[in-house]
Every structure is written in C-alpha cells, then in structure tokens.
Protein backbone atom coordinates (compact mmCIF):
# COMPACT_ATOMS: atom_id res chain seq x y z
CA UNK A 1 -209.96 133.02 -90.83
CA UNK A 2 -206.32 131.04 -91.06
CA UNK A 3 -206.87 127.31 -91.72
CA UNK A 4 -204.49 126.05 -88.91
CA UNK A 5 -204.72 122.50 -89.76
CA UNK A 6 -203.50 123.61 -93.41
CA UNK A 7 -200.66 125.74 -92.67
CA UNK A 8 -199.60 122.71 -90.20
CA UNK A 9 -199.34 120.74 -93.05
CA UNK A 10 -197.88 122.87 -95.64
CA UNK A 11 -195.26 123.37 -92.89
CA UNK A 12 -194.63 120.02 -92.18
CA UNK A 13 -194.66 119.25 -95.76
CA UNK A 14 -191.87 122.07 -96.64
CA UNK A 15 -189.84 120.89 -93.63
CA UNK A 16 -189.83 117.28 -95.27
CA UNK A 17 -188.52 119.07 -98.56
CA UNK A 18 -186.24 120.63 -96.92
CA UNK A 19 -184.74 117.68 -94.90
CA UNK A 20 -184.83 115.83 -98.45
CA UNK A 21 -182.54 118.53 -99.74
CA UNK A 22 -180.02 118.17 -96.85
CA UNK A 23 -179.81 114.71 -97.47
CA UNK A 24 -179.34 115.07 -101.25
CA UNK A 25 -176.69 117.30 -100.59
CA UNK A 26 -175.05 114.96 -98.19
CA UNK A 27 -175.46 112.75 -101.38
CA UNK A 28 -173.61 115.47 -103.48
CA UNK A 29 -170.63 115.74 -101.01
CA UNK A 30 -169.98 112.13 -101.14
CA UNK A 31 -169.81 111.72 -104.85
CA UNK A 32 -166.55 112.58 -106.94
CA UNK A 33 -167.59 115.12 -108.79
CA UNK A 34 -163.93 115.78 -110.36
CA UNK A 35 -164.74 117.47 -114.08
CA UNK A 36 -168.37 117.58 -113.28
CA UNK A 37 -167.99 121.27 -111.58
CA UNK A 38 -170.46 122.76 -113.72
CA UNK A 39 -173.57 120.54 -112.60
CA UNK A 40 -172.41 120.51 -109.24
CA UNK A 41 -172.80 124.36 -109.53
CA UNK A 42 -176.30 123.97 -111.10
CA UNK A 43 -177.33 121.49 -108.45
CA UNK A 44 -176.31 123.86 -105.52
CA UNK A 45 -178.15 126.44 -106.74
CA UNK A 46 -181.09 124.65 -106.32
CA UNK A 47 -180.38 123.41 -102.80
CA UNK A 48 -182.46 125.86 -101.03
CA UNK A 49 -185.28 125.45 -102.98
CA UNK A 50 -187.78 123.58 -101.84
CA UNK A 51 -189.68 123.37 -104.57
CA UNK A 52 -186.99 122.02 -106.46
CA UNK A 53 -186.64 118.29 -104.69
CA UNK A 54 -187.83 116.50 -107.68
CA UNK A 55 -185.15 118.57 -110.07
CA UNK A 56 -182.05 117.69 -107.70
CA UNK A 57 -183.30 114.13 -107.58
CA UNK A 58 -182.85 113.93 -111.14
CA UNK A 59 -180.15 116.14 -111.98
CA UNK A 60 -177.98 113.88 -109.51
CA UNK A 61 -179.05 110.90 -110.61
CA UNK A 62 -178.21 111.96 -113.82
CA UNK A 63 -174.83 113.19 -112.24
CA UNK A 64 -174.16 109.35 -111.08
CA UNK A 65 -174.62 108.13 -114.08
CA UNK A 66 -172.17 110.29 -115.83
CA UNK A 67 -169.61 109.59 -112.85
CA UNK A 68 -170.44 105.70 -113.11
CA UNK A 69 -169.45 106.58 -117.23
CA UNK A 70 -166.31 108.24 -116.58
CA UNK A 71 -164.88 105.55 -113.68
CA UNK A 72 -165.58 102.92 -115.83
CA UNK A 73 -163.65 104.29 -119.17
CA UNK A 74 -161.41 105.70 -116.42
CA UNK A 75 -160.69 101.85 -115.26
CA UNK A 76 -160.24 100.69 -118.72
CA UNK A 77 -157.75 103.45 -119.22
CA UNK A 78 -156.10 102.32 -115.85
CA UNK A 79 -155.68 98.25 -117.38
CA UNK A 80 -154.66 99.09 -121.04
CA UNK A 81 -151.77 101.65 -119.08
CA UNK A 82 -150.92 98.76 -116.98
CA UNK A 83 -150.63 96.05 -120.03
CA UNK A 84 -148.60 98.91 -122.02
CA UNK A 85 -146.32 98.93 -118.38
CA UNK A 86 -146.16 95.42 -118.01
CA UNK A 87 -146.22 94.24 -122.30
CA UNK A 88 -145.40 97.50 -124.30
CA UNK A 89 -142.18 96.08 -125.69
CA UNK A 90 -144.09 92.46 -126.68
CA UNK A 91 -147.12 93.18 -128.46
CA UNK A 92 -148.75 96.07 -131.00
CA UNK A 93 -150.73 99.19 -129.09
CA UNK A 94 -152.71 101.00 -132.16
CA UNK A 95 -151.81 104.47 -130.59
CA UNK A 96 -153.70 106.38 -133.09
CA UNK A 97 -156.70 104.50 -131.75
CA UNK A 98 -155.88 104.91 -127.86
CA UNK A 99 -155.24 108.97 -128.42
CA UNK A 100 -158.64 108.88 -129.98
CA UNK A 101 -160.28 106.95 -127.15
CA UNK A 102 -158.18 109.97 -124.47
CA UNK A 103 -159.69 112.54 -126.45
CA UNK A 104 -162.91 111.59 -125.89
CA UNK A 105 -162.40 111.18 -122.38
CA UNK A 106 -160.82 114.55 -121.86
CA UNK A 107 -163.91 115.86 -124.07
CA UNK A 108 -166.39 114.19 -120.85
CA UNK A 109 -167.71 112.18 -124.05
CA UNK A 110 -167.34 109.03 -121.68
CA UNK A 111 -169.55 106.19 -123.24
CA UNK A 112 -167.75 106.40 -126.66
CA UNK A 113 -164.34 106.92 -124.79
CA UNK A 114 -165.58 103.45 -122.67
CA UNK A 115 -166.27 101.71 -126.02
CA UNK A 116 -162.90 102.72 -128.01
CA UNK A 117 -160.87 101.59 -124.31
CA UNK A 118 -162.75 98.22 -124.18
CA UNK A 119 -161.81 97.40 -127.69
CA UNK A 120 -158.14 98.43 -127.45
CA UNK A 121 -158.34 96.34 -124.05
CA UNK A 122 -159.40 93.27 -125.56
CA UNK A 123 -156.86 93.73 -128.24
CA UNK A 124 -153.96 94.30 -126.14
CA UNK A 125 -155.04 91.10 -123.83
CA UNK A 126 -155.26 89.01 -127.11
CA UNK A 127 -151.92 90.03 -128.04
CA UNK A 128 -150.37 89.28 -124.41
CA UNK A 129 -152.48 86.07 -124.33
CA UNK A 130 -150.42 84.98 -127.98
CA UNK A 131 -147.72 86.16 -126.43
CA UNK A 132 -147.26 84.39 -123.72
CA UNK A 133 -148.46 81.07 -125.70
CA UNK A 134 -145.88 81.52 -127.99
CA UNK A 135 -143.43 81.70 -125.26
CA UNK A 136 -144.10 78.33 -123.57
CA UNK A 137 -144.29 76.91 -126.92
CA UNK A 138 -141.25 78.28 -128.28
CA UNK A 139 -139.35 76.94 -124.79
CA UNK A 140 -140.40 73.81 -125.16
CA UNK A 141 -139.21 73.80 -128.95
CA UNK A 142 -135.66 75.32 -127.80
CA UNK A 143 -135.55 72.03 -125.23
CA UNK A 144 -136.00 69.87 -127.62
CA UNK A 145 -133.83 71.46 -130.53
CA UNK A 146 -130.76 71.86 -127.36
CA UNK A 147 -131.41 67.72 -127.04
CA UNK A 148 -131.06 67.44 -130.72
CA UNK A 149 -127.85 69.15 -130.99
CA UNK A 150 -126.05 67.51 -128.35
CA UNK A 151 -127.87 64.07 -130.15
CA UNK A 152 -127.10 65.01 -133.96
CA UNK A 153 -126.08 67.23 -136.73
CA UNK A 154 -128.63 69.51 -137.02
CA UNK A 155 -130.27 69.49 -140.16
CA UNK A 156 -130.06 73.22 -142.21
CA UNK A 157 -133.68 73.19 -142.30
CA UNK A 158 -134.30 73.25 -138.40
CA UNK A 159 -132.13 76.38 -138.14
CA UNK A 160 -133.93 78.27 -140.68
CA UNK A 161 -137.27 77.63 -139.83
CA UNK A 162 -136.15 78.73 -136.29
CA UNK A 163 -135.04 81.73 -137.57
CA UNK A 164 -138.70 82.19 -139.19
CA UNK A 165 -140.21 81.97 -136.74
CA UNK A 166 -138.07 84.64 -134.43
CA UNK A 167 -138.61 86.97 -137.78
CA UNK A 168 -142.29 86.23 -137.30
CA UNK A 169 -142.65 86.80 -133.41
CA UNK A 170 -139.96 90.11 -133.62
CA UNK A 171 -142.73 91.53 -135.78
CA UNK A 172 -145.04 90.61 -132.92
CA UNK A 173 -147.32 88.31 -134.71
CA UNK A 174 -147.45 85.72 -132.19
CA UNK A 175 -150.30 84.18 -133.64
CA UNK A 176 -148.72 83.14 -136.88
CA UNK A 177 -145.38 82.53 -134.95
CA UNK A 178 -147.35 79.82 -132.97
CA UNK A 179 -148.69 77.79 -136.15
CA UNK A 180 -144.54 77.83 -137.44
CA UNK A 181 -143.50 76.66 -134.28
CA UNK A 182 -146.08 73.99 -133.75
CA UNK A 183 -144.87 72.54 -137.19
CA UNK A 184 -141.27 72.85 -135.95
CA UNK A 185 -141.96 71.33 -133.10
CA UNK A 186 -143.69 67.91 -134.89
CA UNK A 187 -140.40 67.85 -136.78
CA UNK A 188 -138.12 68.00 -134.16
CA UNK A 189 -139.87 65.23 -132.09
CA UNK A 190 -139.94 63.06 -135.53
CA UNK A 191 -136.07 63.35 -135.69
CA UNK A 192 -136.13 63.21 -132.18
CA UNK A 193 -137.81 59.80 -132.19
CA UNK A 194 -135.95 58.33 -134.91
CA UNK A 195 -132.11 59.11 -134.60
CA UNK A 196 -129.87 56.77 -133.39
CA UNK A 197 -126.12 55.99 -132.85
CA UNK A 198 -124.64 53.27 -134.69
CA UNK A 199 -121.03 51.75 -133.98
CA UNK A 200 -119.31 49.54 -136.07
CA UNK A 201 -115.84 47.79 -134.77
CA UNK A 202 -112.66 47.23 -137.22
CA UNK A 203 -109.40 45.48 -136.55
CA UNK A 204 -106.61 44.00 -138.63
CA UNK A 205 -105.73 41.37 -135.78
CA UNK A 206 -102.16 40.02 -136.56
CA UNK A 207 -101.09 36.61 -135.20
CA UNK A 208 -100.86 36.73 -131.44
CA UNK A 209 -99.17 34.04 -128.57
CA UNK A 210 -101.16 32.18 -125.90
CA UNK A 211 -101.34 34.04 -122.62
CA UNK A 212 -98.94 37.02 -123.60
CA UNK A 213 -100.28 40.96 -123.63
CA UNK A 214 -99.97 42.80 -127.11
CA UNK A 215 -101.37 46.10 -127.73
CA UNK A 216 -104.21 45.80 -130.70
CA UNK A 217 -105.64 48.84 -132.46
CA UNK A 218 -109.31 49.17 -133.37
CA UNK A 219 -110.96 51.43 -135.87
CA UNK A 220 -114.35 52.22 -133.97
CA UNK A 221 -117.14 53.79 -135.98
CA UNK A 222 -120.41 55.86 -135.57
CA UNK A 223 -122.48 54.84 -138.73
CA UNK A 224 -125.20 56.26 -137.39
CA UNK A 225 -127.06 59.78 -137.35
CA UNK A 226 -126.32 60.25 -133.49
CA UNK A 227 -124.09 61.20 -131.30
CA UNK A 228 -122.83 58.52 -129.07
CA UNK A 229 -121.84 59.14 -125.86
CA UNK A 230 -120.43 56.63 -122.86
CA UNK A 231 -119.12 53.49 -125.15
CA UNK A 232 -117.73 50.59 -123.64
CA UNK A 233 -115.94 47.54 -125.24
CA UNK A 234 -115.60 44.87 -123.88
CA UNK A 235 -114.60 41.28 -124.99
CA UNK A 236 -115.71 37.50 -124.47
CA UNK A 237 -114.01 35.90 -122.41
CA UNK A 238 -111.18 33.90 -124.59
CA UNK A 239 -109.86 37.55 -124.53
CA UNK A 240 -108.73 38.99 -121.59
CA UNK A 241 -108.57 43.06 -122.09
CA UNK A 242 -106.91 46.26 -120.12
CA UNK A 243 -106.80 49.69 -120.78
CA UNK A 244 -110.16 50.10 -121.80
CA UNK A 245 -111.83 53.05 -121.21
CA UNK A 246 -115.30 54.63 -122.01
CA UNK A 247 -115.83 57.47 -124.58
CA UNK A 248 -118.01 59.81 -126.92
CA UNK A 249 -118.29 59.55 -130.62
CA UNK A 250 -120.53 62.07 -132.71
CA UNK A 251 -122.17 60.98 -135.74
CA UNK A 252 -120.14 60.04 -138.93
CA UNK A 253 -117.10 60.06 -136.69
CA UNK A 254 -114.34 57.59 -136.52
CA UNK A 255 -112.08 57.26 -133.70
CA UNK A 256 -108.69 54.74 -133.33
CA UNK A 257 -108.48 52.84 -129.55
CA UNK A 258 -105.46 50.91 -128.73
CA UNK A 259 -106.38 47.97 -125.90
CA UNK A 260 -104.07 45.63 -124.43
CA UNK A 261 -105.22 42.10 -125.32
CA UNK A 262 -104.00 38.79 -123.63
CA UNK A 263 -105.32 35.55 -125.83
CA UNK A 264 -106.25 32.89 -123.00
CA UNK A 265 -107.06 30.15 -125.61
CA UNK A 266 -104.61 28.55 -129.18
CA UNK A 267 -105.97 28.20 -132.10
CA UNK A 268 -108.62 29.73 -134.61
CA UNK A 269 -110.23 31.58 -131.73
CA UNK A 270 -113.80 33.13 -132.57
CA UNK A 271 -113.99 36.27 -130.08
CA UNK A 272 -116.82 38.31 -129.82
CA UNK A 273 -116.48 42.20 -129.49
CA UNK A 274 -118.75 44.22 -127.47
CA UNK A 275 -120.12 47.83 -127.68
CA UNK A 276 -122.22 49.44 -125.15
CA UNK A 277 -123.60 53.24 -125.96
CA UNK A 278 -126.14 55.80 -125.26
CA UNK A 279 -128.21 58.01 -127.04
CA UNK A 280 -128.29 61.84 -125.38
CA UNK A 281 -131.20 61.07 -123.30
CA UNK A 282 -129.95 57.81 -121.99
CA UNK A 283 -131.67 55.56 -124.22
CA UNK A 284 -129.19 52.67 -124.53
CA UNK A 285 -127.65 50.56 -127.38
CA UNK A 286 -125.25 47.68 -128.63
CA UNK A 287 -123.55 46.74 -130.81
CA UNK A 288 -120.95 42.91 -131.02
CA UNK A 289 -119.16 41.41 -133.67
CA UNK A 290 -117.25 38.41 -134.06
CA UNK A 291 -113.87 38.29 -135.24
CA UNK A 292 -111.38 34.97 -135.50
CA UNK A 293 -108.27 35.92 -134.49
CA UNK A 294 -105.14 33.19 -135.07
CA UNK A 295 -103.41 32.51 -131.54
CA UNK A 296 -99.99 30.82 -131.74
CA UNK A 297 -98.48 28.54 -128.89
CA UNK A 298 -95.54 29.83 -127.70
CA UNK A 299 -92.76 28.70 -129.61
CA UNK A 300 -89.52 28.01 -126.52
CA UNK A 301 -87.41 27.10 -129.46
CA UNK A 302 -87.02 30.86 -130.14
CA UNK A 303 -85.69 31.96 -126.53
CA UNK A 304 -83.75 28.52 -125.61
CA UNK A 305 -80.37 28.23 -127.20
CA UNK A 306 -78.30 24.64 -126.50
CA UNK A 307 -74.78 26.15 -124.68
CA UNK A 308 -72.00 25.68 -126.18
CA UNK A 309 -69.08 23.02 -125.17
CA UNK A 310 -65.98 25.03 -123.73
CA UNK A 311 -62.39 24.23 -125.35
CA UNK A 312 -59.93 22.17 -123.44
C-alpha cells in the first residue's frame, strides 16, 4: 500500500529544492560572472538537480568570493591607472612590478594580483603625497628667494643649492628634495631677516650767499647689503631745497643728485641732511647727517659801481 502522507512530503520537499534552485539561479544571473564562464557552466549543470541544492550553494558562494577577489584587485588596478593618468610624469611607477601584478590578474590568480596592486598603490600615493609637499614647499622657497633678489645680491650659494635641489626632485626623489629645500628655506629667511639698506650722504659744499639758489651735488651711497628703493632727502629747515625727487639704489651702489639749495640763514650754518628709504617689503629706514656749510652775506659792493662824472 502507497504511504500518501510520505509521498506528500517527499513532494513537497522536492518542490522546496526545486524553488531553492530557481532562486539560486536568479542569484547566478545577477552576479558578473565575466572570466568565471567555466563555473558558471559547472553550476548550470547542476540546476535541475534537486539533489544538488547544497553543491550550488557552495559552488556560488565560492563563485562570490572569487568575484569579490577579482573587483577588488580590479579597483586597485582602476586607482594606480588613474595616479599613472593624473602623476605618471611626477613620480617613479616600478613597471616591472605592475606587469607582474597584470599577469596575475589575467592568470584569475586574484588575491596575489590584489596584494602586488595594493603595494604598488601605496607606493605611487607616497610618491604623489612627496610630491605635492615638495611643491608647496618649493613655492614658498621661490617667494622668498624672488623677495631676496629684488632686496639683494644673491649670494652664489643660494643659486646652487637651488639648483640641487631641482637635480634632486627631476630625479623624482621628492623626499630628499624636501629635507634640501627645508634647509634652503632657513637660509633664505636668515638673510631675509637680516639685510638691510644703508645710505650714506657726501657733499663738498662750497661757500654759498644768503637767500640765493645754487645747484649742490651730492654723492649718495648704499653701504648696505640691500637694495634701497623710494629715498627721499630732505633738509632742515636753514636750507630751503627744490628739485628733489625720490629714487632706487641697489646695494654697493653709488649714485650723484644735483638739488637746488637756497641758504635762509649767514654764517657757520649746521644743516642736517635727511634720508628716508625702504627695504623691498616696505620695512622703512633713515638715515641724517650734519654738515656745516659757510653762508656768505651778500656782498652789494660787487654789483654797485659809483657812475662816473660826465666831461664839460
């Protein structure tokens, strides 16, 4: 006699199987199975198999894991293609390494492929991350050695070490660039810090008359081991001056000015001279000295002749 009750449940038990295996295909179908043809294959084949449910479980978890292996060396391929895109031309790619780490991933040998990517990754990132450091350091360095020329004569020793240090980076060693250009940059802000302009004023003042102009050349120095830039004389007030006008002098420079001076007072006459200058940031200086300078009264004997008597 049939047992009913236990063909009912071997039926509804094989029915369950086989809605299991619908949905595990459903599973299959929605998974990208690109280069993983073969166990696709091997997995269909067991599809209408009831008695297979357990296998196809685990052949496509198994099948996940190797996709979840492949996308993820697949993304690290993606980034290092993108930094070679983006940085190629700035920092070292070990190509040897990266055609190693393809090979593996055309071989489906994902998890070493994934390890040899991550590496050269991290590597690459490194480099950009020096990279870009040495950059921003290296602009602020040019700002401040651009300052220092306009301020000074460079010194020999600034331009070579600036050449170093391109050398350095042009062989893509940022990291090593960076420690040269740090120390450049201490030594540009020291002679940043401590240059200065100095002017000095000469004149040979010859004997001049109460209250009438002469024109009075001055010798007008920078002593100093800066450029200066806007000076302005100007005189106390026993001296009245025109023609005075402002101007640049680099370092270890001389320069002649001719001003038209007017005594106002006779005698010895102590008259202090007056020189206002900037560094190339703005910082500001001066400079006076006193000179005596002999002012005559004017002499009417000289211009005022008694006429003479006519004949008869």
């Amino acid at each position: 006699m049939i047992d009913i009750d236990g063909l009912e449940k071997w039926t509804k038990y094989y029915e369950k199987r086989i809605q299991r295996l619908k949905q595990l295909e459903k599973i299959l179908s929605l998974l990208n199975t690109k280069g993983f043809e073969k166990e696709v294959k091997e997995i269909q084949a067991c599809l209408r198999d009831p008695k297979a449910v357990e296998k196809v479980e685990k052949e496509i978890n198994e099948l996940k894991k190797k996709i979840k292996e492949r996308e993820e060396a697949e993304n690290y391929l993606i980034d290092i293609e993108n930094l070679i895109k983006n940085y190629g031309k700035e920092v070292k790619i070990n190509k040897e390494k990266l055609l190693l780490g393809k090979n593996l991933f055309d071989n489906r040998n994902y998890q070493e492929a994934k390890k040899i990517f991550t590496a050269i990754k991290n590597e690459i990132e490194n480099s950009v991350k020096y990279y870009k450091e040495y950059v921003a350091e290296y602009q602020k360095v040019k700002k401040i050695y651009d300052e220092i020329v306009t301020a000074t004569i460079v010194p020999n020793k600034i331009n070579k070490d600036l050449k170093q240090v391109k050398d350095i980076a042009n062989k893509k060693e940022y990291n090593r660039a960076i420690k040269w250009i740090r120390g450049l940059q201490n030594f540009l802000e020291d002679i940043k810090s401590k240059v200065k302009p100095v002017i000095s004023i000469n004149s040979s003042f010859e004997s001049l008359t109460v209250n009438y102009w002469k024109k009075i050349s001055f010798n007008i120095k920078n002593t100093g081991n800066a450029h200066a830039k806007n000076v302005k004389l100007s005189f106390s007030k026993e001296l009245e001056a025109k023609g005075i006008k402002p101007f640049d002098l680099k370092a270890g420079e001389e320069e002649e000015i001719e001003v038209n001076v007017k005594p106002l007072e006779a005698g010895e006459v102590p008259v202090e001279i007056k020189a206002e200058y900037e560094r190339w940031d703005g910082k500001k200086y001066e400079t006076s000295q006193i000179f005596t300078i002999s002012v005559n009264e004017y002499d009417f004997a000289k211009t005022w002749e008694e006429p003479t008597k006519r004949e008869e």
